[in-house]
PDB file of N, CA and C in Angstrom:
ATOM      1  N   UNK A   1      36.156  -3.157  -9.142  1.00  0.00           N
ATOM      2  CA  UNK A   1      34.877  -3.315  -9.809  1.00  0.00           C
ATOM      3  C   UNK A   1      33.827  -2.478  -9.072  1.00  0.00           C
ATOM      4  N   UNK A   2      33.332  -1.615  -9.610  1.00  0.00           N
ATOM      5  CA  UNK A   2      31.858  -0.371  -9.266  1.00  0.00           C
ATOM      6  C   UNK A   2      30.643  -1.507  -9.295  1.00  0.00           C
ATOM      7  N   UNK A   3      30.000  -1.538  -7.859  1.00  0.00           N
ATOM      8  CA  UNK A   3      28.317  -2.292  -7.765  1.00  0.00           C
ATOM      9  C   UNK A   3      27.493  -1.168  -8.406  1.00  0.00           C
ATOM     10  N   UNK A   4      27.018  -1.734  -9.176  1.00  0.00           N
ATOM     11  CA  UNK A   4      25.348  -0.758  -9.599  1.00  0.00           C
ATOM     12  C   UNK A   4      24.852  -0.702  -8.124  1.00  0.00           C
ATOM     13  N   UNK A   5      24.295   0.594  -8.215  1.00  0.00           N
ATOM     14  CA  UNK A   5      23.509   0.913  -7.292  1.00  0.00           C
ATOM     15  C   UNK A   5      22.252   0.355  -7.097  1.00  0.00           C
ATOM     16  N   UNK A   6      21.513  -0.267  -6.256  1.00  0.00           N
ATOM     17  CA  UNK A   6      20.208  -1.346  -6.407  1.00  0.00           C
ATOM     18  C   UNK A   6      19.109  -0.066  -6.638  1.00  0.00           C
ATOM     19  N   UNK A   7      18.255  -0.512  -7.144  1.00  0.00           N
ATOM     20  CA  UNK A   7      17.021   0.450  -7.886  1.00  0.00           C
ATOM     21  C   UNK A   7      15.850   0.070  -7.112  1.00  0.00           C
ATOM     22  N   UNK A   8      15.095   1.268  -6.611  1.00  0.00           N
ATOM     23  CA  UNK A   8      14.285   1.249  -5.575  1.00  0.00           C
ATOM     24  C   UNK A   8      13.126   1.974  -6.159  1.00  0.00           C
ATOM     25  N   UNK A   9      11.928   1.614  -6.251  1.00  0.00           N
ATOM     26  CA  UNK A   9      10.963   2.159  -6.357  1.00  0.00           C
ATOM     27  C   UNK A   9       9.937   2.524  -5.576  1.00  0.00           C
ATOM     28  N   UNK A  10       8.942   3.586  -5.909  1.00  0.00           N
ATOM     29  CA  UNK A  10       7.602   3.670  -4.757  1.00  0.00           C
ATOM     30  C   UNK A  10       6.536   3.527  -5.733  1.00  0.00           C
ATOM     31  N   UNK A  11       5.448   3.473  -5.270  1.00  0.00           N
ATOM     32  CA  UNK A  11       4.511   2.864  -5.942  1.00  0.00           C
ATOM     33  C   UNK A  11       3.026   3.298  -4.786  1.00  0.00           C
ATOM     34  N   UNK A  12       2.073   3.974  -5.554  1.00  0.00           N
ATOM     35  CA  UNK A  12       0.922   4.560  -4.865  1.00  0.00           C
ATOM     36  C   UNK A  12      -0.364   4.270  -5.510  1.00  0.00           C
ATOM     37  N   UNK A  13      -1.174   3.554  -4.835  1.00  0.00           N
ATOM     38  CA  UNK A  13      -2.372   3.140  -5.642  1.00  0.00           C
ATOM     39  C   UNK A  13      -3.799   3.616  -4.378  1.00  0.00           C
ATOM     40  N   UNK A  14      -4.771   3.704  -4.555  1.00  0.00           N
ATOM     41  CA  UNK A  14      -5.628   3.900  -3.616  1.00  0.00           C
ATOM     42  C   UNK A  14      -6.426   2.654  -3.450  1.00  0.00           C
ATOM     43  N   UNK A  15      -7.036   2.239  -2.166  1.00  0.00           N
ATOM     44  CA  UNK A  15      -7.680   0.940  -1.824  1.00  0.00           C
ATOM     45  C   UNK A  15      -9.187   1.624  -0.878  1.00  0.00           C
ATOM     46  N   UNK A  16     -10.200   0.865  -1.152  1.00  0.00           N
ATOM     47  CA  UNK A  16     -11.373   1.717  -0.642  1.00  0.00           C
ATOM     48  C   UNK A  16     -12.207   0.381   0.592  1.00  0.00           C
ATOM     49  N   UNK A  17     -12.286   0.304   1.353  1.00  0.00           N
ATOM     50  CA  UNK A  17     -13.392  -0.129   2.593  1.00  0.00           C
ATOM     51  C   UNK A  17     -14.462   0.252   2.691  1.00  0.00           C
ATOM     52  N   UNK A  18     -15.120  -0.607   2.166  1.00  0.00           N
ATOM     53  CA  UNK A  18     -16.796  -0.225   2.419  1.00  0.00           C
ATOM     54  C   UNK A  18     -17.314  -0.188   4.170  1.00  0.00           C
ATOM     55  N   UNK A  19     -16.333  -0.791   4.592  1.00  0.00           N
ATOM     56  CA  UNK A  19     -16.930  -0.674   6.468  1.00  0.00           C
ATOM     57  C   UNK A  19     -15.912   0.188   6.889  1.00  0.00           C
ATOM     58  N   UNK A  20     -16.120   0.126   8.254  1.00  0.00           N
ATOM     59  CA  UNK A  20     -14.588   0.579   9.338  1.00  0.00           C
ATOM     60  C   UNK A  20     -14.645  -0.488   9.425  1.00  0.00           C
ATOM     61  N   UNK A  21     -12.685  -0.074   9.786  1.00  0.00           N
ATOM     62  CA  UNK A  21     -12.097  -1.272   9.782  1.00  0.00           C
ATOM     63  C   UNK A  21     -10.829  -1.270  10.908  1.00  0.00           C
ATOM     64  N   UNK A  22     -10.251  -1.652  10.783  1.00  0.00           N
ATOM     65  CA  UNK A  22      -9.430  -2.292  12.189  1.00  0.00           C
ATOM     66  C   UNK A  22      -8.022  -2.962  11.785  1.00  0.00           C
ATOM     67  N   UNK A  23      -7.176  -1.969  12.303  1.00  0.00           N
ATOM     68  CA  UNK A  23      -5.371  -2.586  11.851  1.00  0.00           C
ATOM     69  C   UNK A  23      -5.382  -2.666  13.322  1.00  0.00           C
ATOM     70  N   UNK A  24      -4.236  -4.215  13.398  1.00  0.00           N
ATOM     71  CA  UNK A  24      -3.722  -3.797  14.698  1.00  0.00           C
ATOM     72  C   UNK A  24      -2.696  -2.691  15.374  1.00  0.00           C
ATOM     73  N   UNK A  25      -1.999  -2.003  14.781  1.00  0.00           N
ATOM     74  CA  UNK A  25      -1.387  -0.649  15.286  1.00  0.00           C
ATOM     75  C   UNK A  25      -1.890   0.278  15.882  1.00  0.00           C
ATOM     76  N   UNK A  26      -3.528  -0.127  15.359  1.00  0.00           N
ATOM     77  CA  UNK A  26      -4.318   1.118  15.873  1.00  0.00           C
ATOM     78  C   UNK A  26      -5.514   0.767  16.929  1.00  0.00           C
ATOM     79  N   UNK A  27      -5.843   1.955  17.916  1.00  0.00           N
ATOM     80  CA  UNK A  27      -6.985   1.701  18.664  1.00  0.00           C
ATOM     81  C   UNK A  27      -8.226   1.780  18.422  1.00  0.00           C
ATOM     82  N   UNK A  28      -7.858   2.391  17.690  1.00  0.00           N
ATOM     83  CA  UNK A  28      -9.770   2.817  17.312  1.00  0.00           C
ATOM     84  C   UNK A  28      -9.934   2.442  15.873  1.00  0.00           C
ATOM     85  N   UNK A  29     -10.985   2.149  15.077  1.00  0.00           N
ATOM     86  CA  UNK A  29     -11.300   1.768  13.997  1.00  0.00           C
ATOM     87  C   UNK A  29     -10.930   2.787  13.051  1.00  0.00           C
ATOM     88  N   UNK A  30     -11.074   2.247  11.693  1.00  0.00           N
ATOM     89  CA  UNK A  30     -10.539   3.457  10.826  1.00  0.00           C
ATOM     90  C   UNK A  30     -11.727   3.472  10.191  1.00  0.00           C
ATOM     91  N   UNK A  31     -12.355   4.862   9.565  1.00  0.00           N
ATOM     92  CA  UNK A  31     -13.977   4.737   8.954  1.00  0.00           C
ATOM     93  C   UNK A  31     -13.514   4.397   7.499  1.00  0.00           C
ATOM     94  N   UNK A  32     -14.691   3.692   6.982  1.00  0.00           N
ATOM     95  CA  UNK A  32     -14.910   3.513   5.673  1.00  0.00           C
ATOM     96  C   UNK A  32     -14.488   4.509   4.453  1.00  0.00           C
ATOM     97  N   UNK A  33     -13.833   4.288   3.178  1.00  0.00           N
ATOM     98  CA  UNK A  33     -13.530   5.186   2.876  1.00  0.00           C
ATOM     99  C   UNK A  33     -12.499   5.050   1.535  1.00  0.00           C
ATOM    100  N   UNK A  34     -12.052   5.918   1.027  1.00  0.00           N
ATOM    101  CA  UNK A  34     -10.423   5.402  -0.178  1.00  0.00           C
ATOM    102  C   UNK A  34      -9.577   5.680   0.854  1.00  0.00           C
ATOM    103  N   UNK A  35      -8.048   5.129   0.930  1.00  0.00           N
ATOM    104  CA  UNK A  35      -7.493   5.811   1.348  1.00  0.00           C
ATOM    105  C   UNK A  35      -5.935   5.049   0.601  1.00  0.00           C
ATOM    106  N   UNK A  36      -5.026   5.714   0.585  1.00  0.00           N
ATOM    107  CA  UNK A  36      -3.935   5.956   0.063  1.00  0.00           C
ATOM    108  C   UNK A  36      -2.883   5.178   0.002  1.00  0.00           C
ATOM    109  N   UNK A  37      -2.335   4.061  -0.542  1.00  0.00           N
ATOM    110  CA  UNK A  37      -1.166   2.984  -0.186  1.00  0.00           C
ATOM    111  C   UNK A  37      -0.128   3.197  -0.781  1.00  0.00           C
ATOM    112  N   UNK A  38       0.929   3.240  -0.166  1.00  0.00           N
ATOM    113  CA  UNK A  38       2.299   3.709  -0.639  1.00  0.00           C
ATOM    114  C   UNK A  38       3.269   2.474  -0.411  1.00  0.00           C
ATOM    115  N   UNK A  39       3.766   1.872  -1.567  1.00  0.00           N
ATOM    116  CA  UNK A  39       4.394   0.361  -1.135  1.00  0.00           C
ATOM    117  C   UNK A  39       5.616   0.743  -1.986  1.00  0.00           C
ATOM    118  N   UNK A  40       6.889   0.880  -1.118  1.00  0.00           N
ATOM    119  CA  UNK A  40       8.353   1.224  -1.554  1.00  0.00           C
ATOM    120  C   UNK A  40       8.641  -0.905  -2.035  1.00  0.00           C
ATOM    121  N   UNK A  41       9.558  -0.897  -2.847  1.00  0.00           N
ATOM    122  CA  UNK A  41      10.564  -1.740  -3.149  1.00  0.00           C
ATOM    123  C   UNK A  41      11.972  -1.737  -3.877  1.00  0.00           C
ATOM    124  N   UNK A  42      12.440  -2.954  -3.571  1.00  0.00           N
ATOM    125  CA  UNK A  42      13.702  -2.809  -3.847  1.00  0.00           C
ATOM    126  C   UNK A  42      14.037  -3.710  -5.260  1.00  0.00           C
ATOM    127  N   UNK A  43      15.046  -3.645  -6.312  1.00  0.00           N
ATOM    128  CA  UNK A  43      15.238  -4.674  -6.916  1.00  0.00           C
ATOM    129  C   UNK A  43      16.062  -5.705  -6.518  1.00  0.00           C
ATOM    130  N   UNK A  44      15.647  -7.082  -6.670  1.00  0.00           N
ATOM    131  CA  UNK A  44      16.682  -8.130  -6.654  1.00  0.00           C
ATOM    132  C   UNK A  44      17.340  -8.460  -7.938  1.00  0.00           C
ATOM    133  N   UNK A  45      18.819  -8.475  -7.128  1.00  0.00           N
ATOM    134  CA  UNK A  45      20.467  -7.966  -8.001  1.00  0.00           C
ATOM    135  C   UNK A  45      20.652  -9.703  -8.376  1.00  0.00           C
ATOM    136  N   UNK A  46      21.150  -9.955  -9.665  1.00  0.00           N
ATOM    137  CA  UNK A  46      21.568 -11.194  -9.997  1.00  0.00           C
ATOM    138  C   UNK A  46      20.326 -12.113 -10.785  1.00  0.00           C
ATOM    139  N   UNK A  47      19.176 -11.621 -11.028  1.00  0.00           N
ATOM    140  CA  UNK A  47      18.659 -12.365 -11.917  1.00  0.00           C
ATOM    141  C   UNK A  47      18.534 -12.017 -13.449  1.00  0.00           C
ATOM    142  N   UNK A  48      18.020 -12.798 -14.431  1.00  0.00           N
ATOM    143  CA  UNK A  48      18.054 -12.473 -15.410  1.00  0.00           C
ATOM    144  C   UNK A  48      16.581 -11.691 -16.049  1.00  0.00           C
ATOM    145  N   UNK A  49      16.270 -11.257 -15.079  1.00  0.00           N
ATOM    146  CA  UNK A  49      14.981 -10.374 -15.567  1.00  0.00           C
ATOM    147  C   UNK A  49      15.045  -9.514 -14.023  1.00  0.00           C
ATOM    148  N   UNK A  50      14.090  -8.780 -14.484  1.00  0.00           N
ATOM    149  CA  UNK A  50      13.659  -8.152 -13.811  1.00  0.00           C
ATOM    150  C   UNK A  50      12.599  -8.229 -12.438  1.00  0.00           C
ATOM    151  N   UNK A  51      12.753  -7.857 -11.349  1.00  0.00           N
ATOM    152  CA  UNK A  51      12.559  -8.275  -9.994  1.00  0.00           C
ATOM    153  C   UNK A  51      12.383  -7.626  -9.062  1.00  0.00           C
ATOM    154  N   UNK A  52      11.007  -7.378  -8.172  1.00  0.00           N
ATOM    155  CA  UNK A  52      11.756  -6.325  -7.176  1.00  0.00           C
ATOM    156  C   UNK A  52      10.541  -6.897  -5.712  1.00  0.00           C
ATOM    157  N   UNK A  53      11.374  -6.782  -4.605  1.00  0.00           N
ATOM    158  CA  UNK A  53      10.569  -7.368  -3.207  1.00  0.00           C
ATOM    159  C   UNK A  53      10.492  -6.240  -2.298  1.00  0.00           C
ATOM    160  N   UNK A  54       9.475  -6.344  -1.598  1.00  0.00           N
ATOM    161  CA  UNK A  54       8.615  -5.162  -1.461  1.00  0.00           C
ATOM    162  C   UNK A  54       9.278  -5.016   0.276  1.00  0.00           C
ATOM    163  N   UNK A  55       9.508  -3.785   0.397  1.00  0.00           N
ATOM    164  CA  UNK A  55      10.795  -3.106   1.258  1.00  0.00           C
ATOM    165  C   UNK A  55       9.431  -2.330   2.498  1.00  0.00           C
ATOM    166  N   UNK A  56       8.003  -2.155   2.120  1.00  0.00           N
ATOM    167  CA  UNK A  56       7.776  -1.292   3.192  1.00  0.00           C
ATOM    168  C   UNK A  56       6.327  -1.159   3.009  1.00  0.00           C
ATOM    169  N   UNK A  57       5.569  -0.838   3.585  1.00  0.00           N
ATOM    170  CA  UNK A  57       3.830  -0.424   2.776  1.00  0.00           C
ATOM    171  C   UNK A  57       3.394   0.559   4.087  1.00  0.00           C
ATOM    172  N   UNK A  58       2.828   1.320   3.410  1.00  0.00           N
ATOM    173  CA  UNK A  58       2.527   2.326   4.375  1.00  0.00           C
ATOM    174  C   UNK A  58       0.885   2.289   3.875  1.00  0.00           C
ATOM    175  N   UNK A  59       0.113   2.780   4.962  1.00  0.00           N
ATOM    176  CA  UNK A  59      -1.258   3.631   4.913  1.00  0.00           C
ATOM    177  C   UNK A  59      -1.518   5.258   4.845  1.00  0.00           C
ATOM    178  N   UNK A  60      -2.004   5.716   4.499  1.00  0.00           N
ATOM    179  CA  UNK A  60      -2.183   7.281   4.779  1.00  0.00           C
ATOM    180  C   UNK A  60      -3.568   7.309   5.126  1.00  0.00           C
ATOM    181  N   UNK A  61      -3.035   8.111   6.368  1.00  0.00           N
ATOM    182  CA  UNK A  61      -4.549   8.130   6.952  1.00  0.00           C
ATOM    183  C   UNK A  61      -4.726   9.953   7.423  1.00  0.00           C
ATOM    184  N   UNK A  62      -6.100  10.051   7.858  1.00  0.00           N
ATOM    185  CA  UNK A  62      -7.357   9.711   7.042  1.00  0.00           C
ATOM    186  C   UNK A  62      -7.498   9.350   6.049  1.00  0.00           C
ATOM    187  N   UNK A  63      -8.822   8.580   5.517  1.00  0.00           N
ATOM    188  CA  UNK A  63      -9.378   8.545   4.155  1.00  0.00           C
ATOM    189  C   UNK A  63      -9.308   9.696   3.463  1.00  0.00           C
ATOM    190  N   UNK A  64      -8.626   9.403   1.998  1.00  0.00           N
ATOM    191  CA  UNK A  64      -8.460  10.514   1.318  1.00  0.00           C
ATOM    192  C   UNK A  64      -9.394  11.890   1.024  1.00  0.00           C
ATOM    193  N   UNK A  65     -10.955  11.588   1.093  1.00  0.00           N
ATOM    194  CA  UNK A  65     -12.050  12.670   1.217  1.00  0.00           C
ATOM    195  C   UNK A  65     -11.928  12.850   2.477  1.00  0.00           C
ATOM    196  N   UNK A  66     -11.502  12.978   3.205  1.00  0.00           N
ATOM    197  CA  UNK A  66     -11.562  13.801   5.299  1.00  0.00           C
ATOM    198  C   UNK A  66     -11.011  15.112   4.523  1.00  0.00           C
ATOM    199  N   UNK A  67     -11.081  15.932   5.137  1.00  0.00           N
ATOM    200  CA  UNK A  67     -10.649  17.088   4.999  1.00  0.00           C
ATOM    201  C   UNK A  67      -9.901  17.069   6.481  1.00  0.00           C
ATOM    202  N   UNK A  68      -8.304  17.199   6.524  1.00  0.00           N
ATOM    203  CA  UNK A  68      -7.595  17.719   7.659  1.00  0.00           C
ATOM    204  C   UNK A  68      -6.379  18.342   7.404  1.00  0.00           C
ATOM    205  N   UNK A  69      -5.697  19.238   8.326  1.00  0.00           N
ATOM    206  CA  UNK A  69      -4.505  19.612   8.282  1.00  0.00           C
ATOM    207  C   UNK A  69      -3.495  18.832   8.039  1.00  0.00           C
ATOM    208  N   UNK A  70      -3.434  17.465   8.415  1.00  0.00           N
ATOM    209  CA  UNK A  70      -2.324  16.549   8.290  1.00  0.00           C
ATOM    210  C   UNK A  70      -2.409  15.388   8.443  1.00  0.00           C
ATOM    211  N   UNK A  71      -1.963  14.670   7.684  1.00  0.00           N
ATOM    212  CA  UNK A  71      -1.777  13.559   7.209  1.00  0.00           C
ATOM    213  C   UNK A  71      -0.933  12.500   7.790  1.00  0.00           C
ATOM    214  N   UNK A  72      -1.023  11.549   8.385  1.00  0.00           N
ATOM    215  CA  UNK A  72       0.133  10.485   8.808  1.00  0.00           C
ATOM    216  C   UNK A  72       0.334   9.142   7.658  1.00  0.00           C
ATOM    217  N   UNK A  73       1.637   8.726   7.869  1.00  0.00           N
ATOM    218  CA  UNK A  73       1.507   7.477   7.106  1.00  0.00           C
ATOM    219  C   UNK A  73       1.673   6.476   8.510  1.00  0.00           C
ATOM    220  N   UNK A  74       1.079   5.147   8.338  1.00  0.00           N
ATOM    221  CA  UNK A  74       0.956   4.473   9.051  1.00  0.00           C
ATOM    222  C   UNK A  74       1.717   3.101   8.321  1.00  0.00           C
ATOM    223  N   UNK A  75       3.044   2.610   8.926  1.00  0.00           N
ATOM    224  CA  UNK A  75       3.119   1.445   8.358  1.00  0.00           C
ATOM    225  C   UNK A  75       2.060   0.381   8.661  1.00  0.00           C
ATOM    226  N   UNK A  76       2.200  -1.045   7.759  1.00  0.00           N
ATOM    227  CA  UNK A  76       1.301  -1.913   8.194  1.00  0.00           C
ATOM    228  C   UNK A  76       1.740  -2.871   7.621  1.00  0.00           C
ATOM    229  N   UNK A  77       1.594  -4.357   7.660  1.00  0.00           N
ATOM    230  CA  UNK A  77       1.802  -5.264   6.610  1.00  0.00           C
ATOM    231  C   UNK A  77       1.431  -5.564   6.110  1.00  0.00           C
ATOM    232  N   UNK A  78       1.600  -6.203   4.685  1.00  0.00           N
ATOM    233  CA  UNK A  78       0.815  -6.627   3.394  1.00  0.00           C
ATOM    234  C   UNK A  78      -0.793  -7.568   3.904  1.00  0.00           C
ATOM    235  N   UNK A  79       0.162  -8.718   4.739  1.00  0.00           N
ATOM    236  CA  UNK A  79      -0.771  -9.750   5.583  1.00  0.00           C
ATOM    237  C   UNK A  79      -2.312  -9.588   6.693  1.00  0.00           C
ATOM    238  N   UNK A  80      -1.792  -7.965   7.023  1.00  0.00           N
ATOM    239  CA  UNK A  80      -2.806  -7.353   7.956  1.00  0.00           C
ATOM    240  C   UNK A  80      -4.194  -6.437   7.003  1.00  0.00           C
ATOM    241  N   UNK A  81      -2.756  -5.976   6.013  1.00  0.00           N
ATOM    242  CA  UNK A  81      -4.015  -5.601   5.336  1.00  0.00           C
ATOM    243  C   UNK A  81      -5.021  -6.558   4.118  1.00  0.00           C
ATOM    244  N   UNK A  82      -4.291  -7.215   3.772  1.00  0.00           N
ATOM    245  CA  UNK A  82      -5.260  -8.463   3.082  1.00  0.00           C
ATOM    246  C   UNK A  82      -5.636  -8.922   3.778  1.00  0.00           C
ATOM    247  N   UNK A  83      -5.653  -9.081   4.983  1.00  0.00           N
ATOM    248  CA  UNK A  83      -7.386 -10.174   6.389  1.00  0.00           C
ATOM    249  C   UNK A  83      -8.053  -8.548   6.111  1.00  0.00           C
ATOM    250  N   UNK A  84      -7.818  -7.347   6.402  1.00  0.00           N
ATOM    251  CA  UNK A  84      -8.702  -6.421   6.285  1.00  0.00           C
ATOM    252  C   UNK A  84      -9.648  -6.069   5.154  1.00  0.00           C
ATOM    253  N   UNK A  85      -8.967  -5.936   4.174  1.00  0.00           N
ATOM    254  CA  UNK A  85      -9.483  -6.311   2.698  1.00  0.00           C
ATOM    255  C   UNK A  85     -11.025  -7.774   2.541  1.00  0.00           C
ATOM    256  N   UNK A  86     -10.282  -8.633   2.821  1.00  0.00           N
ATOM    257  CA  UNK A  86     -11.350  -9.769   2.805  1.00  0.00           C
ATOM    258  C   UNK A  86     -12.404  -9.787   3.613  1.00  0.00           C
ATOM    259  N   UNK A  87     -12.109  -9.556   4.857  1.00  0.00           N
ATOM    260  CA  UNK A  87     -13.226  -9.039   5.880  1.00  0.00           C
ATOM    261  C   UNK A  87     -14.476  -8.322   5.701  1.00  0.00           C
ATOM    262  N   UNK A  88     -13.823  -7.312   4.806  1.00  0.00           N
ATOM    263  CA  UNK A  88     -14.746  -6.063   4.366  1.00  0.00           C
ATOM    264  C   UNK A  88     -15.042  -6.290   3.403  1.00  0.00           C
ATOM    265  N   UNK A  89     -14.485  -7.023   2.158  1.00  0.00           N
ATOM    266  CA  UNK A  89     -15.397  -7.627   0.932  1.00  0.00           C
ATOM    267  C   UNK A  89     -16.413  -9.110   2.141  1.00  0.00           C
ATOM    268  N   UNK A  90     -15.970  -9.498   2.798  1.00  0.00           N
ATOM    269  CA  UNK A  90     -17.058 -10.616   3.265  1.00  0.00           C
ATOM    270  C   UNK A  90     -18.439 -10.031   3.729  1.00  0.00           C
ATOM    271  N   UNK A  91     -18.302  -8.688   4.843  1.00  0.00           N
ATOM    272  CA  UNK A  91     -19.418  -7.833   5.079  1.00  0.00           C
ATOM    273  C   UNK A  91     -20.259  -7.713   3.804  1.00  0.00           C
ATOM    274  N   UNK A  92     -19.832  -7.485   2.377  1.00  0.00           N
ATOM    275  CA  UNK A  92     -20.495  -6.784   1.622  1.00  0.00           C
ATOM    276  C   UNK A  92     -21.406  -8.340   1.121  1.00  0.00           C
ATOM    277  N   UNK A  93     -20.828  -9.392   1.419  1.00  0.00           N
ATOM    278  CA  UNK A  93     -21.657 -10.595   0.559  1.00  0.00           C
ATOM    279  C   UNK A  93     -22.419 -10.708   2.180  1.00  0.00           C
ATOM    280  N   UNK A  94     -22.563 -10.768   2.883  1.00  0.00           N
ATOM    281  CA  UNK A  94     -23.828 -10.990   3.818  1.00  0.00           C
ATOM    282  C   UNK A  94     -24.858 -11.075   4.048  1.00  0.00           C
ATOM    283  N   UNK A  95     -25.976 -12.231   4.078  1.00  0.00           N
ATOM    284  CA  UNK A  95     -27.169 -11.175   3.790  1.00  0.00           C
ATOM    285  C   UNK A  95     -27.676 -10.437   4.835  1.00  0.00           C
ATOM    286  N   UNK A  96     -29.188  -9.566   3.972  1.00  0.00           N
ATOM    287  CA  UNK A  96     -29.432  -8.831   5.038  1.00  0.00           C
ATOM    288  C   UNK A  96     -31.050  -9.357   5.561  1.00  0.00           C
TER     289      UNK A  96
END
């Protein structure tokens, strides 16, 4: 009996920070900005629909307007970056 081969997708959306912000991987803050999310997954084999759990998430950094020679992807986790996300929507409700 031949296994189907499991079906893997990537998936790229852009996410924007109104502040700098702060992953732990990194030392120095990252500035405000769009910048680039690349989240690979895999499908899960054996259900009756369709399914797929998420295998990897990367950052691309700089913010997509920097102008530089090169580009890194930075992994990160979903979890690090949603406290980052909320953080930086919380800055924006603050008053002044």
């Amino acid at each position: 009996m031949l296994e189907s081969p499991m079906m893997e997708r990537t998936t790229e959306t852009e996410i924007t920070f109104a502040h700098p912000f702060v992953l732990g991987s990194l030392m120095v803050p990252l500035e405000a900005g769009t910048y680039r999310l690349i989240i690979d997954e895999e499908e899960i084999e054996g259900l009756s629909f369709s399914a797929f759990r998420r295998t990897n998430t990367q950052l691309e950094i700089p913010a997509i307007a920097t102008r530089v020679g090169t580009r890194q992807r930075l992994r990160v986790s979903p979890q690090e970056l949603e406290a980052a996300q909320a953080k930086d929507a919380s800055a924006n409700n603050r008053p002044r």
